[in-house]
N, C-alpha and C. Protein backbone atom coordinates (compact mmCIF):
# COMPACT_ATOMS: atom_id res chain seq x y z
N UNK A 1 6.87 13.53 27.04
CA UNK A 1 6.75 14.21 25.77
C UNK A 1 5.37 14.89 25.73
N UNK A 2 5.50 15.89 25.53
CA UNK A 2 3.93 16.76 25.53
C UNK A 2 3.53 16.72 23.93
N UNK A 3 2.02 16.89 24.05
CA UNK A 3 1.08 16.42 22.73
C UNK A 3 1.49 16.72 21.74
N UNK A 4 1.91 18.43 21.91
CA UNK A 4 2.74 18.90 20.57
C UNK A 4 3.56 17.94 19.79
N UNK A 5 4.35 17.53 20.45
CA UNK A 5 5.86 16.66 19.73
C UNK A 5 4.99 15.50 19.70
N UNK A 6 4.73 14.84 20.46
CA UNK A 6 3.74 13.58 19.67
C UNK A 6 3.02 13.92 18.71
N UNK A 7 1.95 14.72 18.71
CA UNK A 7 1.92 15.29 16.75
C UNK A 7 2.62 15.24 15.91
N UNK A 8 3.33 16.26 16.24
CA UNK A 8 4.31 16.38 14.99
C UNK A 8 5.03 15.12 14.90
N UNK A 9 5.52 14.26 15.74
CA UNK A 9 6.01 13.19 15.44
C UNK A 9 4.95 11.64 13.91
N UNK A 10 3.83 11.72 15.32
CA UNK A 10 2.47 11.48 14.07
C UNK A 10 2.66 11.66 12.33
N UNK A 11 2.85 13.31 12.30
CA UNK A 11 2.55 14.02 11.32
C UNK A 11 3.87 13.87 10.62
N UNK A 12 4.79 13.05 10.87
CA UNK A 12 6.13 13.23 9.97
C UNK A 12 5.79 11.37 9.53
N UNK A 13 5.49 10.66 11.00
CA UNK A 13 5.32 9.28 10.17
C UNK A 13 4.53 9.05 9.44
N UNK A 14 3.44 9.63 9.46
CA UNK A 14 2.19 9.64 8.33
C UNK A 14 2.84 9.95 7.02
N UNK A 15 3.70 11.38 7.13
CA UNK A 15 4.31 11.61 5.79
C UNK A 15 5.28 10.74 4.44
N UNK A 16 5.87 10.20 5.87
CA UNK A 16 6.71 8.87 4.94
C UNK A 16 6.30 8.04 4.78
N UNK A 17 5.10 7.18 5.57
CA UNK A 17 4.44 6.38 5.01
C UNK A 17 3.34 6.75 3.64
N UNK A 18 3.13 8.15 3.68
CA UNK A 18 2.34 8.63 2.21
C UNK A 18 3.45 8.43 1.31
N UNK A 19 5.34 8.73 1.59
CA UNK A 19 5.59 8.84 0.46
C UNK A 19 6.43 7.62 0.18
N UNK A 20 6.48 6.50 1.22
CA UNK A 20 6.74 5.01 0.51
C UNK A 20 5.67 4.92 -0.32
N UNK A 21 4.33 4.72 -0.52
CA UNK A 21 3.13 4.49 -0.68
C UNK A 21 3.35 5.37 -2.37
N UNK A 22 3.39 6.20 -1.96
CA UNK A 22 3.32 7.07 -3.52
C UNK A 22 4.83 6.52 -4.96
N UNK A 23 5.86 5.89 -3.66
CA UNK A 23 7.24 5.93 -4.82
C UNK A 23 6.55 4.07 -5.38
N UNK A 24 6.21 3.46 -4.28
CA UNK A 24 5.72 2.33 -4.47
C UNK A 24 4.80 2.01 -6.04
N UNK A 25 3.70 3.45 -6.04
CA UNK A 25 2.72 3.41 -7.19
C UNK A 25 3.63 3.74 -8.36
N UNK A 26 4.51 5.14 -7.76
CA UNK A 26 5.20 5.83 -9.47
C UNK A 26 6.08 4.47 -10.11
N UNK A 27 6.74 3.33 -8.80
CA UNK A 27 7.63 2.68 -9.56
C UNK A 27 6.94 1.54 -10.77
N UNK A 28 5.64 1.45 -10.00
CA UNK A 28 4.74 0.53 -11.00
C UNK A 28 4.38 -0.73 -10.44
N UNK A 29 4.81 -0.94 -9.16
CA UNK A 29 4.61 -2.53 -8.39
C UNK A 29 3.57 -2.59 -8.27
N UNK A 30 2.90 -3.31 -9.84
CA UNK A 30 1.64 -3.86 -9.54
C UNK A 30 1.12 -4.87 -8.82
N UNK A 31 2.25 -5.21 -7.98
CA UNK A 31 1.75 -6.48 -6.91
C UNK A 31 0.96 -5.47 -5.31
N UNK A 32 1.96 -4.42 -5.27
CA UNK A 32 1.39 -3.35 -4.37
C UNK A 32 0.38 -2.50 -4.57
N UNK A 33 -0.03 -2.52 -5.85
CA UNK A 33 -0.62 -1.23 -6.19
C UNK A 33 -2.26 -1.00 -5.17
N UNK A 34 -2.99 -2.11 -4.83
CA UNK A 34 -3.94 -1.75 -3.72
C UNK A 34 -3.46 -1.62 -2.90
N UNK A 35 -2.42 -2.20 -1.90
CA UNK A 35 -1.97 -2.01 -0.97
C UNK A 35 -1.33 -0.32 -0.89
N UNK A 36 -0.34 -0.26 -1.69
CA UNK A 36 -0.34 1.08 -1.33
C UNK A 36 -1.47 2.35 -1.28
N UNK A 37 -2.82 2.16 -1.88
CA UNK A 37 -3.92 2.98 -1.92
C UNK A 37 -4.65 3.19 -0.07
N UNK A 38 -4.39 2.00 0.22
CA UNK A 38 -4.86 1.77 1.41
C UNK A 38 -4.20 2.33 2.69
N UNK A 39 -2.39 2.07 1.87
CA UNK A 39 -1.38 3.04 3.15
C UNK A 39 -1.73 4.47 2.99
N UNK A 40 -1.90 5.40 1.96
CA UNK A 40 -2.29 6.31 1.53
C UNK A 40 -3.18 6.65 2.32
N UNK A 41 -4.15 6.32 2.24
CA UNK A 41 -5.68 6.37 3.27
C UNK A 41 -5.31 6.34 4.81
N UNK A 42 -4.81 5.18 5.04
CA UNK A 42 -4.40 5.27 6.44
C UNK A 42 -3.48 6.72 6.83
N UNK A 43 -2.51 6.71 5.52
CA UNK A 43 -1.34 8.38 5.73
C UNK A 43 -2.36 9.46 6.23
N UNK A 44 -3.23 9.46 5.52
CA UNK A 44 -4.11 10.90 5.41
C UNK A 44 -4.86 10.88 6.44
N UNK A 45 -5.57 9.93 7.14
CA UNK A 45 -6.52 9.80 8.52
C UNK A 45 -5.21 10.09 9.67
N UNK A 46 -4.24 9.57 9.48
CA UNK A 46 -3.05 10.20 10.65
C UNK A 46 -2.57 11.22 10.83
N UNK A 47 -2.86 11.49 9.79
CA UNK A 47 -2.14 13.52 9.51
C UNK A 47 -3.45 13.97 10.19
N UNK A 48 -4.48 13.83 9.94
CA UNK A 48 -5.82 14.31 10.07
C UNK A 48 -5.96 14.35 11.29
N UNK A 49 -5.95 13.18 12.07
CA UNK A 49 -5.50 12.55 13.76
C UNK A 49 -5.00 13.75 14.39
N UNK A 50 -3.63 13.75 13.67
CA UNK A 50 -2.49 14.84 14.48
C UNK A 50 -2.62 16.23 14.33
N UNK A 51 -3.19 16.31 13.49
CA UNK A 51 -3.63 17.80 13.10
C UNK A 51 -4.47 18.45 14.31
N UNK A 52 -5.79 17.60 14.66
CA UNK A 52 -6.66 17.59 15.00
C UNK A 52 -6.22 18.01 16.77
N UNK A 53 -5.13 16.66 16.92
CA UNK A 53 -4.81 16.44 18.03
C UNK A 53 -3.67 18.37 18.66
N UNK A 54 -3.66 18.71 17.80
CA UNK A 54 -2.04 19.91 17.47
C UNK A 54 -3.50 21.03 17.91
N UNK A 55 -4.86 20.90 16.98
CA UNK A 55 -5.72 22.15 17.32
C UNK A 55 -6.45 22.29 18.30
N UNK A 56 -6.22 21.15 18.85
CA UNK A 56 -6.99 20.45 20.33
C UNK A 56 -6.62 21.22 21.77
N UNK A 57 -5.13 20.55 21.59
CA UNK A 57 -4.26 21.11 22.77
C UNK A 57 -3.80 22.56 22.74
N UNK A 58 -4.22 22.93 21.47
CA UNK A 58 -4.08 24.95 21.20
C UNK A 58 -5.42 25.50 21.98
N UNK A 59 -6.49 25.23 21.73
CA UNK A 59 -7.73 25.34 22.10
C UNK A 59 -7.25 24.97 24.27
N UNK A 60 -7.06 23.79 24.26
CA UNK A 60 -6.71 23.91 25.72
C UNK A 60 -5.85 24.64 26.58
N UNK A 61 -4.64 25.19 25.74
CA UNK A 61 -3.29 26.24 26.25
C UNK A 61 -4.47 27.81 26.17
N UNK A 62 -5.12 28.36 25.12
CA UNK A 62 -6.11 29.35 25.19
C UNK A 62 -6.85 29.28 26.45
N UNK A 63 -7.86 28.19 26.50
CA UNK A 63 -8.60 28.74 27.75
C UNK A 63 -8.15 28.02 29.11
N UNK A 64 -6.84 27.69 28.99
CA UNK A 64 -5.89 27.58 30.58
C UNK A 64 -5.19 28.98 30.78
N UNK A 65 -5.06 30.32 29.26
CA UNK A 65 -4.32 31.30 29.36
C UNK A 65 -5.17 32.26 29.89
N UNK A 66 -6.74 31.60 29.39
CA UNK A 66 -8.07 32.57 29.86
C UNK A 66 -7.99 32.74 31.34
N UNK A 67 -7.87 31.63 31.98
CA UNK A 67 -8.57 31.59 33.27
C UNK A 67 -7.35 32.30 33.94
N UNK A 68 -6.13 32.40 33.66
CA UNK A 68 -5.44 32.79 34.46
C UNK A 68 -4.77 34.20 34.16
N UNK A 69 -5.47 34.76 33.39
CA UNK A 69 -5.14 36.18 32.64
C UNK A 69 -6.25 37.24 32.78
């Protein structure tokens, strides 16, 4: 699997874990309610991860297109 699809893969589980995390708060489970602040946090540093990881390997396909163009 090349980096791309592991990103985006990243970037979709991050998403559902933001939006268990968010239905968790709207429903009111105040037994969760830190816990889900914390999945939240973790959601957003993984998106961030994959993002990062998605502008990374763009930056490396550019100057592998440099050298050989």
């Amino acid at each position: 699997m090349d980096s791309y699809s592991t990103a985006l893969s990243g970037i979709r589980s991050a998403h559902s874990m933001m939006y268990d995390a968010a239905v968790s708060v709207a429903n009111g489970d105040m037994d969760r309610y830190a816990e889900s602040f914390v999945q939240m946090i973790r959601a957003r540093h993984a998106q961030a991860a994959n993002i990062k990881t998605i502008q990374t390997q763009r930056e490396m396909d550019r100057s592998l297109l440099d050298i050989f163009v």
